[in-house]
C-alpha atoms as a PDB file:
ATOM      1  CA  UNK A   1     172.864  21.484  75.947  1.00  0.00           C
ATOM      2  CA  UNK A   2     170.668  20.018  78.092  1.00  0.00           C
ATOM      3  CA  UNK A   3     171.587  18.097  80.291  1.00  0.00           C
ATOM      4  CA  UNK A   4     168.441  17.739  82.810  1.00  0.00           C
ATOM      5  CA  UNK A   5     167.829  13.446  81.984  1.00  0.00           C
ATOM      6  CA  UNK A   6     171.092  12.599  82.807  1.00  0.00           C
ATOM      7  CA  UNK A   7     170.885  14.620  86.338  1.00  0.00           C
ATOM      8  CA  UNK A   8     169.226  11.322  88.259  1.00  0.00           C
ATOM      9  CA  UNK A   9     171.301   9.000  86.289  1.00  0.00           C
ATOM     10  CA  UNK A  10     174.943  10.899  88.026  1.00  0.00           C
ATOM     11  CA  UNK A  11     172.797  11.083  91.053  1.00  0.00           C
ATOM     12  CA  UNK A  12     171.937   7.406  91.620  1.00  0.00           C
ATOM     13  CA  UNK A  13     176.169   6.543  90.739  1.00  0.00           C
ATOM     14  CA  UNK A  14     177.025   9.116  93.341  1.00  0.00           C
ATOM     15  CA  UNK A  15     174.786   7.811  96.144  1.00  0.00           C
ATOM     16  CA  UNK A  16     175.979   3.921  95.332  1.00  0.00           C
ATOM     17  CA  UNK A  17     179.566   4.268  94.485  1.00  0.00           C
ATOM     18  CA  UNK A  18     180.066   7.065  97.335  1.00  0.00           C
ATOM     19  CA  UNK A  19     177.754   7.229 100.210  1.00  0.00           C
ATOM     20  CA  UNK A  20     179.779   9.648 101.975  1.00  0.00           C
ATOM     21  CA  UNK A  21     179.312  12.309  99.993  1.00  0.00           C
ATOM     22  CA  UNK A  22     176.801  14.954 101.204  1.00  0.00           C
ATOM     23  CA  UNK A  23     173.641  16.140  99.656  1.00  0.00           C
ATOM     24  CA  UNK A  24     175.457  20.351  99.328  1.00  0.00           C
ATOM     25  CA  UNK A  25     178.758  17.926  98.162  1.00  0.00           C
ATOM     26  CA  UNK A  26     176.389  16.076  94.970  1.00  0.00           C
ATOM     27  CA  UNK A  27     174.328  19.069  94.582  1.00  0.00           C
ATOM     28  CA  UNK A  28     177.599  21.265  93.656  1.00  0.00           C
ATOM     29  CA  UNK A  29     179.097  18.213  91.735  1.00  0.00           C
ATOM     30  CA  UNK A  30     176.255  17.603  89.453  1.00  0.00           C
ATOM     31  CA  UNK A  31     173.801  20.854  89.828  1.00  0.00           C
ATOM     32  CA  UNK A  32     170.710  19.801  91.068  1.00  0.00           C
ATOM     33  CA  UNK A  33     168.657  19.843  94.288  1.00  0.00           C
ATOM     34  CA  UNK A  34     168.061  18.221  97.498  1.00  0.00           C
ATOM     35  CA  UNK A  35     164.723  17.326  97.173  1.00  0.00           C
ATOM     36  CA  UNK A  36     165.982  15.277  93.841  1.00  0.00           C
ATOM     37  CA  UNK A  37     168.777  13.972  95.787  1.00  0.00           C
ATOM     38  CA  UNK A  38     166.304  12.465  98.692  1.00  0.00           C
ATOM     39  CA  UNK A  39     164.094  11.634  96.126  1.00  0.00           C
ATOM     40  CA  UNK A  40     166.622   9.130  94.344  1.00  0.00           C
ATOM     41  CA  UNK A  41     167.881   7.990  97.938  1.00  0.00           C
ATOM     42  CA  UNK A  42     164.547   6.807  99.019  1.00  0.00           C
ATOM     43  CA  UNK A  43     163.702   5.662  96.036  1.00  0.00           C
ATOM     44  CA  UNK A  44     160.391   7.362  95.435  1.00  0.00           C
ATOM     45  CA  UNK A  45     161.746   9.531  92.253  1.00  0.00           C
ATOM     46  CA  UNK A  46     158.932   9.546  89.424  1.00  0.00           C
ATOM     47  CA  UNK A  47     160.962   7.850  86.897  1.00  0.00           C
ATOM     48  CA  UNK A  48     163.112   5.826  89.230  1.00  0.00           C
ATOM     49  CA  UNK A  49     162.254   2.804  87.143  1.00  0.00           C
ATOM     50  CA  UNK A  50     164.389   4.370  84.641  1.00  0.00           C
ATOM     51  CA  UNK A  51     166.588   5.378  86.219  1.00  0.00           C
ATOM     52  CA  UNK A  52     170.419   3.924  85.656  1.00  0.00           C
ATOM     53  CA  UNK A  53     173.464   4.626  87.411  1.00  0.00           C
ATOM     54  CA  UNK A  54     176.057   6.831  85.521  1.00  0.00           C
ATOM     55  CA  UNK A  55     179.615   8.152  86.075  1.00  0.00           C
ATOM     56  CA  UNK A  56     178.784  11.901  86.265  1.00  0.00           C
ATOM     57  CA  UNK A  57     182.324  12.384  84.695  1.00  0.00           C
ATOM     58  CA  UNK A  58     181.371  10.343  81.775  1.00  0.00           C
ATOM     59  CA  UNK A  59     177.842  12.253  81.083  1.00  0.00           C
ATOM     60  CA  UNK A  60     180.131  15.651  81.526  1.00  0.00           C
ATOM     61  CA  UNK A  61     178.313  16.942  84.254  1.00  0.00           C
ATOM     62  CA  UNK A  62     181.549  17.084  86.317  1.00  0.00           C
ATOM     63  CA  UNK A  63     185.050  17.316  85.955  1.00  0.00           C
ATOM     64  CA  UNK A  64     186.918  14.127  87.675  1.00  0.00           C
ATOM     65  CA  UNK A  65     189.337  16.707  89.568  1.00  0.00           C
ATOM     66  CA  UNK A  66     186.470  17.992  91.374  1.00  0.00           C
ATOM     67  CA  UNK A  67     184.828  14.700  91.734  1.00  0.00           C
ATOM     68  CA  UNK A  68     187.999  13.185  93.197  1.00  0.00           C
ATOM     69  CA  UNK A  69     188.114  16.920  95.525  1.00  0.00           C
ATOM     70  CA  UNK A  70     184.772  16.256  96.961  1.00  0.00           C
ATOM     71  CA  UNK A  71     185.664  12.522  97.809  1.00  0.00           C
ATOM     72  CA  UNK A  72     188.838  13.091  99.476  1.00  0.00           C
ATOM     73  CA  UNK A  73     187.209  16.062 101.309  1.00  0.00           C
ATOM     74  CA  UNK A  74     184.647  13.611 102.099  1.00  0.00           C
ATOM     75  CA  UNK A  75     187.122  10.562 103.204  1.00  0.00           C
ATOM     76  CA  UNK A  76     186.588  10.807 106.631  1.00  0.00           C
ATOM     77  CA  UNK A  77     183.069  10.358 106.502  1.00  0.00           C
ATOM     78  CA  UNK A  78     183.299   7.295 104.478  1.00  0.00           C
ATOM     79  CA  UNK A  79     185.202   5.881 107.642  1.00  0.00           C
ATOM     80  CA  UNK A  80     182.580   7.063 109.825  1.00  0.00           C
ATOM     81  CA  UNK A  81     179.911   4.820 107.501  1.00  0.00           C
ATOM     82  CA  UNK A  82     182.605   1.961 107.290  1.00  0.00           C
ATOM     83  CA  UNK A  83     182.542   1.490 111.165  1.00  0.00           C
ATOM     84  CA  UNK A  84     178.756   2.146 111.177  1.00  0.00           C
ATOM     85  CA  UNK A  85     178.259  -1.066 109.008  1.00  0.00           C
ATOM     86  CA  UNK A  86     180.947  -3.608 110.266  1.00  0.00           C
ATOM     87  CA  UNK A  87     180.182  -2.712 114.314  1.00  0.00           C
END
């Protein structure tokens, strides 16, 4: 099954709900590319108006095991962002 639409849709979820994940981290988690990936970041995607936020878990593109992997591989990072933002 196809699962191509729903690619952007577990993108844009990733990039709010976890920033510190890296583009080779959602590209493994959800199987697309970088060029989608900056696409959906800066917001110039050709059907961004469409696009909605989606668990990737929930569309099946991803177990949660390895989602939850890549984010605690990815914790310190999300420290790094933290302090970035509140200093």
């Amino acid at each position: 099954l196809s699962r191509r639409k729903e690619r952007p849709d577990a993108i844009a979820w990733l990039l709010r709900n976890h920033p510190e994940l890296t583009d080779p981290q959602i590209s493994k988690l959800v199987g697309t590319t970088k060029p989608t990936i900056t696409a959906i970041r800066e917001r110039t995607h050709w059907n961004m108006s469409n696009i909605k936020p989606i668990d990737p878990v929930l569309l099946g593109l991803c177990r949660q095991t390895e989602l939850d992997a890549a984010v605690k591989k990815a914790a310190p990072r999300r420290a790094e962002i933290e302090e970035e933002n509140t200093g």
